[in-house]
C-alpha atoms as a PDB file:
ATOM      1  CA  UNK A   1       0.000   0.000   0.000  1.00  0.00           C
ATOM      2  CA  UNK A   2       1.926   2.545  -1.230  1.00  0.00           C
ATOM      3  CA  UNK A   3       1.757   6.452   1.536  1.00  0.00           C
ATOM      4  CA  UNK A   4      -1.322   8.800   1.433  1.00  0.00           C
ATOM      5  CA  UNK A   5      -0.834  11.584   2.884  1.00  0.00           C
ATOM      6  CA  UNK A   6      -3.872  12.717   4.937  1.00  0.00           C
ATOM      7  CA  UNK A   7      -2.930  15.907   6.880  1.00  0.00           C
ATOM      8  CA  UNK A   8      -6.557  15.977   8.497  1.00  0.00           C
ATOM      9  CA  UNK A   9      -6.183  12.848  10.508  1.00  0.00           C
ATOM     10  CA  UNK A  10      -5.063  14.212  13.320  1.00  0.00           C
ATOM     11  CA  UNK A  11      -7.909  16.495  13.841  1.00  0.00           C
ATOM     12  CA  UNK A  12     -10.413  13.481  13.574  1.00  0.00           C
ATOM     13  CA  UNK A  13     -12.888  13.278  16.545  1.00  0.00           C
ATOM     14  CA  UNK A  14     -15.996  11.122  14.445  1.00  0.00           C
ATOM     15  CA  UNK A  15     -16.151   8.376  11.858  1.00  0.00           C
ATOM     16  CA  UNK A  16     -19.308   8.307  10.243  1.00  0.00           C
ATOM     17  CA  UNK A  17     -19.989   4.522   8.181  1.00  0.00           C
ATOM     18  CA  UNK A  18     -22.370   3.062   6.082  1.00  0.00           C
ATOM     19  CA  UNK A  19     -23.107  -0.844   6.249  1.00  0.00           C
ATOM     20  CA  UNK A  20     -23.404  -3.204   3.718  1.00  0.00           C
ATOM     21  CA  UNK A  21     -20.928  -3.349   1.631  1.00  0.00           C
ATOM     22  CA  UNK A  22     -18.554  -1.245   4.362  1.00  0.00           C
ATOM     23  CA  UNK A  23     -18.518  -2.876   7.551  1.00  0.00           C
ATOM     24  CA  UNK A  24     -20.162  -6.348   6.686  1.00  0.00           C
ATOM     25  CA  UNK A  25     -20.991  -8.506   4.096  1.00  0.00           C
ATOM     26  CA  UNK A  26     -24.515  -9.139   4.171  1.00  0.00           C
ATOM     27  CA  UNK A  27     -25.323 -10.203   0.377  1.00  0.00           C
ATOM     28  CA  UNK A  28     -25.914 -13.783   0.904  1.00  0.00           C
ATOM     29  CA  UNK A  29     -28.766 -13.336   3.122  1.00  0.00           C
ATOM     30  CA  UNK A  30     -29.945 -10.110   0.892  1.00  0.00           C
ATOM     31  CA  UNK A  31     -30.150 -12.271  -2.381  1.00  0.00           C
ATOM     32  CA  UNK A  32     -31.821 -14.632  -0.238  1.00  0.00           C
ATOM     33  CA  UNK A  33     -34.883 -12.267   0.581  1.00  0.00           C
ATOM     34  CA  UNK A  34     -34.843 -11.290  -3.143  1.00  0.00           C
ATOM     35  CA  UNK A  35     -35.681 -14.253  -4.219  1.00  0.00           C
ATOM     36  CA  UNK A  36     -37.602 -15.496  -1.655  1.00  0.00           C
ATOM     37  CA  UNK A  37     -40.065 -12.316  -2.963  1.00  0.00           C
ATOM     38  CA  UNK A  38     -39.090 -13.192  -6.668  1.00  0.00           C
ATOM     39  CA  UNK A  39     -40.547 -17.202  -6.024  1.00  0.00           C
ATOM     40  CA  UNK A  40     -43.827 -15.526  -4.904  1.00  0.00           C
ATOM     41  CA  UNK A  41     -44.676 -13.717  -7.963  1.00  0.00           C
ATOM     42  CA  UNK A  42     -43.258 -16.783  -9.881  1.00  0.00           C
ATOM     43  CA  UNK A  43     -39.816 -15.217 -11.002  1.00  0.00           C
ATOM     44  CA  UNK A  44     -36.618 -17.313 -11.861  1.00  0.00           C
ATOM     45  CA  UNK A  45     -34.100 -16.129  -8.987  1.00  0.00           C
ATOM     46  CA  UNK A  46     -31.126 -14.033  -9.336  1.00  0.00           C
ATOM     47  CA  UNK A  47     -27.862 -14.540  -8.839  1.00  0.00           C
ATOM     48  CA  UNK A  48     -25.570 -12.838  -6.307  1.00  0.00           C
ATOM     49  CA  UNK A  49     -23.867 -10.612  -8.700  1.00  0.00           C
ATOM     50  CA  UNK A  50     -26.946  -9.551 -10.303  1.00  0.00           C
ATOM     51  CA  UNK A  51     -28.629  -8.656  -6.473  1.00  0.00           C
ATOM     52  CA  UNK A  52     -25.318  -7.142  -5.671  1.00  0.00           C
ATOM     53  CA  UNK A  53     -25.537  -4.079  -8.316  1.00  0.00           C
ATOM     54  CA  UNK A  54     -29.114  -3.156  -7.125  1.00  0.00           C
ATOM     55  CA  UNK A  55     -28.448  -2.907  -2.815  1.00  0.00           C
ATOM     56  CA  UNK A  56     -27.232   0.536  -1.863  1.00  0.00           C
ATOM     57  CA  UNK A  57     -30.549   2.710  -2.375  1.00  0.00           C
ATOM     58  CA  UNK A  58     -32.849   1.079   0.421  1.00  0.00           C
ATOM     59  CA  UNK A  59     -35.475  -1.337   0.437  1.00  0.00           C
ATOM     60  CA  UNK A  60     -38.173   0.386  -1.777  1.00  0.00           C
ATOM     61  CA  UNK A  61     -35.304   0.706  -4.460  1.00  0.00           C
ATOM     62  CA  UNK A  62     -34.009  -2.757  -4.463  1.00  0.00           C
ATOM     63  CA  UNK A  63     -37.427  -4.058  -5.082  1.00  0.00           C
ATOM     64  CA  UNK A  64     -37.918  -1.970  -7.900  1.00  0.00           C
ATOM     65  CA  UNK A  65     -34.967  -3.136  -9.727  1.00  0.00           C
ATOM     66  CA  UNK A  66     -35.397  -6.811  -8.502  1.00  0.00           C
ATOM     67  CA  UNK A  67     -39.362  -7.561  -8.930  1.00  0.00           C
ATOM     68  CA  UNK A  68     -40.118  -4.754 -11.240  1.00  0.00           C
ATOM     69  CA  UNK A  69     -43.970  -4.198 -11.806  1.00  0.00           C
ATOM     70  CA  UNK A  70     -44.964  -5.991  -9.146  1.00  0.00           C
ATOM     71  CA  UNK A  71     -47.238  -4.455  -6.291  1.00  0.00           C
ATOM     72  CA  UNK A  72     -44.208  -2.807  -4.297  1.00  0.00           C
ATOM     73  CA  UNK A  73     -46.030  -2.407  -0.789  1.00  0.00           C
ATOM     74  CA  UNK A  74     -46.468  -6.567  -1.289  1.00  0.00           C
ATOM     75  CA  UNK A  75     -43.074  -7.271  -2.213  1.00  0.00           C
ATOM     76  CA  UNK A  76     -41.619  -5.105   0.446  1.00  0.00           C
ATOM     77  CA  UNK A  77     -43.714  -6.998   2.941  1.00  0.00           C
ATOM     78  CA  UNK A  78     -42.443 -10.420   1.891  1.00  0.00           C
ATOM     79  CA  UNK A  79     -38.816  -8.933   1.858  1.00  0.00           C
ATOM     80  CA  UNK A  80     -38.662  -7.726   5.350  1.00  0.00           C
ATOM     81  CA  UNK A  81     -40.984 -10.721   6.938  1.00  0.00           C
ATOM     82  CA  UNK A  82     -38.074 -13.288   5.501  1.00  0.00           C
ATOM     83  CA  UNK A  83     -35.013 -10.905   6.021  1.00  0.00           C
ATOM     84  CA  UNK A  84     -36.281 -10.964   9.794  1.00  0.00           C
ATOM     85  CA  UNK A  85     -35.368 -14.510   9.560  1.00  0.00           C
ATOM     86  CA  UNK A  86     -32.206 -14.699   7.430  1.00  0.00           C
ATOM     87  CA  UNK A  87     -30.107 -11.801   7.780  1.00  0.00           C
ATOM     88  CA  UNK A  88     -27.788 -13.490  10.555  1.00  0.00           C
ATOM     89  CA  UNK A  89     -26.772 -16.580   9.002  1.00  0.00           C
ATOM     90  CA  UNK A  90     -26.349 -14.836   5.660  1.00  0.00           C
ATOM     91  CA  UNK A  91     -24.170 -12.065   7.123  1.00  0.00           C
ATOM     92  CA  UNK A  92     -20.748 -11.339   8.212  1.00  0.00           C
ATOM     93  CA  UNK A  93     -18.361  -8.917   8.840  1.00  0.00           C
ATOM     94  CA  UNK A  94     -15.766  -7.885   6.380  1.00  0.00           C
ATOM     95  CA  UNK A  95     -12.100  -8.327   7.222  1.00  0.00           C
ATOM     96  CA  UNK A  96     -10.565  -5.252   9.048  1.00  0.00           C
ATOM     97  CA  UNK A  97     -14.662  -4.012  10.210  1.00  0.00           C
ATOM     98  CA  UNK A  98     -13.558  -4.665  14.116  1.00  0.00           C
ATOM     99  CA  UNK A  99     -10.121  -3.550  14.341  1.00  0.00           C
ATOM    100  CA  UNK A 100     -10.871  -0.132  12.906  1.00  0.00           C
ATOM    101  CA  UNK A 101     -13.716   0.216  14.366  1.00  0.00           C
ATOM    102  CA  UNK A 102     -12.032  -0.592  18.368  1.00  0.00           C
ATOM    103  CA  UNK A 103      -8.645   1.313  16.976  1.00  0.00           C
ATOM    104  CA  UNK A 104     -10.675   4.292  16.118  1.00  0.00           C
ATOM    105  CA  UNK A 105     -13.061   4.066  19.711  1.00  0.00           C
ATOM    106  CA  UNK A 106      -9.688   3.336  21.812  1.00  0.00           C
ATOM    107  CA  UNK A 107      -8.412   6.866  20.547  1.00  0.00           C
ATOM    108  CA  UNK A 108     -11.336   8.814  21.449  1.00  0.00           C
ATOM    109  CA  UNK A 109     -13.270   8.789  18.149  1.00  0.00           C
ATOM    110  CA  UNK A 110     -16.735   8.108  17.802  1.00  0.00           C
ATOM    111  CA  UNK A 111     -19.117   6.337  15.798  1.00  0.00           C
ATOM    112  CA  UNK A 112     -22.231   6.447  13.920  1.00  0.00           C
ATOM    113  CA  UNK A 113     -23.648   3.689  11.544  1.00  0.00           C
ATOM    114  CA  UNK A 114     -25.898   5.357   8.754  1.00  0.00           C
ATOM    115  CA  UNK A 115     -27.293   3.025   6.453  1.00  0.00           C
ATOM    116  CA  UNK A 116     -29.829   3.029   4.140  1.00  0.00           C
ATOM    117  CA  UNK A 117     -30.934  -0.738   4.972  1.00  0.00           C
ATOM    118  CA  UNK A 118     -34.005  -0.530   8.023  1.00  0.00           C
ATOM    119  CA  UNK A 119     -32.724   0.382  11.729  1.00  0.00           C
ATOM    120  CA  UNK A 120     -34.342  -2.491  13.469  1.00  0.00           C
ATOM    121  CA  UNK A 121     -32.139  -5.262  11.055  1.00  0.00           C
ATOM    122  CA  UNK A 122     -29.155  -2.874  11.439  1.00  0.00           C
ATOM    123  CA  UNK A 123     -29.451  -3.024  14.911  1.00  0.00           C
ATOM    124  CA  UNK A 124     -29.916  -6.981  15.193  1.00  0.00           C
ATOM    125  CA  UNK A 125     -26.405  -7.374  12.845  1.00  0.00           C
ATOM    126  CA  UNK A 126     -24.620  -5.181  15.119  1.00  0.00           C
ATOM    127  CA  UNK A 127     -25.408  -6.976  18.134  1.00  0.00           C
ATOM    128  CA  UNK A 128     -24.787 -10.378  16.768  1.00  0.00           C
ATOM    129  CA  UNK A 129     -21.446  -9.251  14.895  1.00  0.00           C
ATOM    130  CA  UNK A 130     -20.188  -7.702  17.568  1.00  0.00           C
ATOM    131  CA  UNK A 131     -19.789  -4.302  17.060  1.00  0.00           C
ATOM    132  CA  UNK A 132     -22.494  -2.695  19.050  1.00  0.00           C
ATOM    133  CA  UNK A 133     -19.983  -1.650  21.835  1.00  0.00           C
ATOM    134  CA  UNK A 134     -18.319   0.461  19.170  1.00  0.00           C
ATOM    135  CA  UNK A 135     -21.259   2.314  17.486  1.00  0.00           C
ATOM    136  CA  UNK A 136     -22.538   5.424  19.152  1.00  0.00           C
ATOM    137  CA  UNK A 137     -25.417   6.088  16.843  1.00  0.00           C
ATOM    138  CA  UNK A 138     -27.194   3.913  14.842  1.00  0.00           C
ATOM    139  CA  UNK A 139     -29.338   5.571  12.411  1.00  0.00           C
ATOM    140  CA  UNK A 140     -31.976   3.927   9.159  1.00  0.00           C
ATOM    141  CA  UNK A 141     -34.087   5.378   6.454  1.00  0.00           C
ATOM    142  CA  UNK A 142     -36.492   5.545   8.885  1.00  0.00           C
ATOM    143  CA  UNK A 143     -35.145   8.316  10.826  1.00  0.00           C
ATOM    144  CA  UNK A 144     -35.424  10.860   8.233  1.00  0.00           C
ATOM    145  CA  UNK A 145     -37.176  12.468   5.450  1.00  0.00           C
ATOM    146  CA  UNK A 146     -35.005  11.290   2.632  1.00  0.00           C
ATOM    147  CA  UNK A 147     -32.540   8.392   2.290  1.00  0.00           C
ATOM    148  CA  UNK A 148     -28.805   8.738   0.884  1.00  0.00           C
ATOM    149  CA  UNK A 149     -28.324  10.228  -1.400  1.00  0.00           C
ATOM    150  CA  UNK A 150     -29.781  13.011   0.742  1.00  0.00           C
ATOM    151  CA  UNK A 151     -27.373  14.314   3.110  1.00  0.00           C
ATOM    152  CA  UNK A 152     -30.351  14.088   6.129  1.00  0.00           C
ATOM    153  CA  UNK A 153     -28.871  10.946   7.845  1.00  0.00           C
ATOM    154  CA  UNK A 154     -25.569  12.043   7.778  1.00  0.00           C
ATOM    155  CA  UNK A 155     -26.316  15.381   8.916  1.00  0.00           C
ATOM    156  CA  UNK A 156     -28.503  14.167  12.239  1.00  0.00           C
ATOM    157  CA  UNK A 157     -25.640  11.508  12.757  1.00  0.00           C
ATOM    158  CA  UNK A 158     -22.909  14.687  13.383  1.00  0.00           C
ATOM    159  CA  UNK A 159     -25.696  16.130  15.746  1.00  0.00           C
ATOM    160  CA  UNK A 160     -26.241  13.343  16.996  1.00  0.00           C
ATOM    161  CA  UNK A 161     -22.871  12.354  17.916  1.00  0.00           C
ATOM    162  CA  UNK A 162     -21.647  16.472  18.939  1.00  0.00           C
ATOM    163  CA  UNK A 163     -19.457  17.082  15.615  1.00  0.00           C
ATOM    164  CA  UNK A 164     -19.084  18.718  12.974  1.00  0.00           C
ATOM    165  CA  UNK A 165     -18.078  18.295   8.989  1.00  0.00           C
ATOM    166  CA  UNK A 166     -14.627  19.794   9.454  1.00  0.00           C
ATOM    167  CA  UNK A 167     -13.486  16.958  12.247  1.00  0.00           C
ATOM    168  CA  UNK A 168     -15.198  13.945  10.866  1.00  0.00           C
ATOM    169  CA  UNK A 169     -15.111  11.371   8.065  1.00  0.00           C
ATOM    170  CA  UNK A 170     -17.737   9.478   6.371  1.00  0.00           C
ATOM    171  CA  UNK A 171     -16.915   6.168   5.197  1.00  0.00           C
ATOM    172  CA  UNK A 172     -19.169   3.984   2.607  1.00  0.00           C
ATOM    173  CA  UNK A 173     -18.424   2.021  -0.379  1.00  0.00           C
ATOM    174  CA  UNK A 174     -20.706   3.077  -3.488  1.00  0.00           C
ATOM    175  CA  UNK A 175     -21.170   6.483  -4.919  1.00  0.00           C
ATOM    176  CA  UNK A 176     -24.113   6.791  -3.828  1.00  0.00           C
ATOM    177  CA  UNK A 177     -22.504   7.702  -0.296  1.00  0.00           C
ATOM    178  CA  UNK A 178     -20.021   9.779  -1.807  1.00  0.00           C
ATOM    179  CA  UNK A 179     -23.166  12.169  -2.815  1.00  0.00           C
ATOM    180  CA  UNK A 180     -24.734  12.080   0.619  1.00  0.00           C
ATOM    181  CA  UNK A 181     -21.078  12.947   2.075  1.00  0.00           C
ATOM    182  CA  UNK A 182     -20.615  15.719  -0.941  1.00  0.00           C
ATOM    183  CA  UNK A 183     -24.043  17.394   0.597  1.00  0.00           C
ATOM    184  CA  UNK A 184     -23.108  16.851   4.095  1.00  0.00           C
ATOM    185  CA  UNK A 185     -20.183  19.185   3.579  1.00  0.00           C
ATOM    186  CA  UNK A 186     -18.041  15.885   5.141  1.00  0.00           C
ATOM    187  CA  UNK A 187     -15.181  14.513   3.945  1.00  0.00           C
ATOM    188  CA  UNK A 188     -15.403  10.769   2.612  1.00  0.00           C
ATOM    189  CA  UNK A 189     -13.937   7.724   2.168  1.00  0.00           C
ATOM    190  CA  UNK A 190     -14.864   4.348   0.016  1.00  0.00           C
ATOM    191  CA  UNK A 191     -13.517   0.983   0.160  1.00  0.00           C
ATOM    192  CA  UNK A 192     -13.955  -1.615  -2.925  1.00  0.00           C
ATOM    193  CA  UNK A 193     -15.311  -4.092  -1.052  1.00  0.00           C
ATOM    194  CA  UNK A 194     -19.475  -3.286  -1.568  1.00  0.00           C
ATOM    195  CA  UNK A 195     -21.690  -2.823  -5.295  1.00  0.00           C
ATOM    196  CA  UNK A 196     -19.354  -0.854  -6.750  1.00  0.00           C
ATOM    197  CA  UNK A 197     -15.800  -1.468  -8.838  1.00  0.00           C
ATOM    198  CA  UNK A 198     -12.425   0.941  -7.962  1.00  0.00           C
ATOM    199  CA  UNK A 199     -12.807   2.410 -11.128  1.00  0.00           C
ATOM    200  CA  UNK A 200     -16.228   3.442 -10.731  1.00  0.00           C
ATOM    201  CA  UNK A 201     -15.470   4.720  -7.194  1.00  0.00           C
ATOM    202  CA  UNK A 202     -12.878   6.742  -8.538  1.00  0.00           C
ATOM    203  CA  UNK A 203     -14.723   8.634 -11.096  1.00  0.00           C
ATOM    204  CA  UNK A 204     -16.819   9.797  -8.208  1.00  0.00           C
ATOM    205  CA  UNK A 205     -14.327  11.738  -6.229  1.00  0.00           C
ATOM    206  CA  UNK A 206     -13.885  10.177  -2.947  1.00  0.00           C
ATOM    207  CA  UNK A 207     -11.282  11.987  -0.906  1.00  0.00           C
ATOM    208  CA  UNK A 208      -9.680   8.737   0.193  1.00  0.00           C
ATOM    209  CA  UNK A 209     -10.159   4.902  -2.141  1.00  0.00           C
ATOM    210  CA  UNK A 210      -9.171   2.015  -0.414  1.00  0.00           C
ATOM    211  CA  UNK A 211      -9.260  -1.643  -1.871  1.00  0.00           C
ATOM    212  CA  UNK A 212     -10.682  -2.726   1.891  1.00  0.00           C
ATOM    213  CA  UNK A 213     -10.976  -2.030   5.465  1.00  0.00           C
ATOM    214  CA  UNK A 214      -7.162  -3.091   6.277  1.00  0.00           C
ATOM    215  CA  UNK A 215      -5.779  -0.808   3.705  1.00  0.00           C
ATOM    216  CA  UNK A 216      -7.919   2.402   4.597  1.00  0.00           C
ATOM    217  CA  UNK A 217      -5.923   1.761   8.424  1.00  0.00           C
ATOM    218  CA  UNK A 218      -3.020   1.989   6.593  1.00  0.00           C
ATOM    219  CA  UNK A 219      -3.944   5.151   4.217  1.00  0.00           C
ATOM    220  CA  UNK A 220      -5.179   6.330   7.491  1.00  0.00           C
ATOM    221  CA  UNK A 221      -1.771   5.791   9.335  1.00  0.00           C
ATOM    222  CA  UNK A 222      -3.868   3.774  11.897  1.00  0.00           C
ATOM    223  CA  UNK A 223      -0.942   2.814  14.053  1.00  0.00           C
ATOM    224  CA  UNK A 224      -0.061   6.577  14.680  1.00  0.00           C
ATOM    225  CA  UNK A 225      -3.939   7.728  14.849  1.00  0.00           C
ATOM    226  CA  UNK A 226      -4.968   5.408  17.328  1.00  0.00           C
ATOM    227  CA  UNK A 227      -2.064   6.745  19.908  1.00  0.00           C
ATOM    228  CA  UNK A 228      -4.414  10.381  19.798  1.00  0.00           C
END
């Protein structure tokens, strides 16, 4: 991993994540709720890849683009009544998701988890992961008017956790959180590990790319931030 230099570290007091795609690896038991909901209207399933490109946007989206013209207040139904069941045996966390995560707390920074995926299943996969003891803030769709891209849920997670843009760092993995960070004002990060290629994360504008968690510690200089 070859030196970034990232003056602002230093001055870091709150890291700001998205989920799916960032911190875990929950596709498994997403595709699984797809086509649970595709079998009920008599659709072929989908493969992985193909449920992969369509998570990012929220619930309502990803039944749009994965049972398209079917009643979407019955689909979502089905999708959350069988995600309920799934979403711990078809989840895990990605490589690195911990060790950040405690590195970051142990040096004073805080955390909030803003995802576009529904609060109450957030909440369940932090708990059984693991990582509940690190988040601060936990907020879903639910919690605002507008989903990313919007900048709403980031903007209530710095109130909520006492910060501002100017010390904190958003961290997602699609460029759909690289808008939301754009109109938060915050500064953003992306690691290759979600929906979304390097290349395409690039042509977004992220202020930091990182192929995974592991490597963002290292852009980040972890071993000198977490002595703050």
């Amino acid at each position: 991993m070859r030196a970034v230099d990232v003056p602002w570290r230093k001055s870091l007091k709150a890291c700001l994540w998205d989920l799916d795609g960032t911190l875990i690896d929950s596709y498994p038991a997403i595709a699984a709720s797809v086509n649970h909901v595709r079998a009920h209207f008599g659709l072929e399933p989908m493969s992985l890849d193909a449920v992969r490109i369509c998570v990012g946007h929220g619930v309502v989206h990803l039944m749009a683009k994965t049972v398209p013209g079917c009643d979407p207040q019955e689909a979502r139904a089905l999708y959350s009544a069988h995600h309920g069941e799934t979403l711990k045996a078809g989840t895990v966390l990605l490589p690195g998701a911990k060790e950040i995560l405690e590195g970051l707390q142990a040096a004073g920074i805080r955390h909030a988890v803003c995802s576009n995926k529904p609060r109450s299943f957030s909440e369940q996969l932090l708990g059984f992961l693991g990582i509940a003891k690190f988040v601060d803030v936990l907020l879903g769709p639910e919690d605002v008017a507008a989903p990313k891209p919007a900048p709403d849920m980031l903007l209530l997670g710095l109130e909520k956790l006492g910060s501002c843009a100017e010390d904190s760092l958003f961290v997602g993995d699609m460029t759909v959180d690289i808008q939301a960070a754009r109109r938060a004002g915050l500064r953003v990060a992306v690691v290759a590990t979600g929906s979304e290629t390097e290349d395409q994360l690039k042509a977004a504008g992220p202020d930091l790319l990182a192929s995974n968690l592991e490597d963002l510690a290292e852009i980040l200089g972890a071993s000198g931030l977490f002595r703050l």
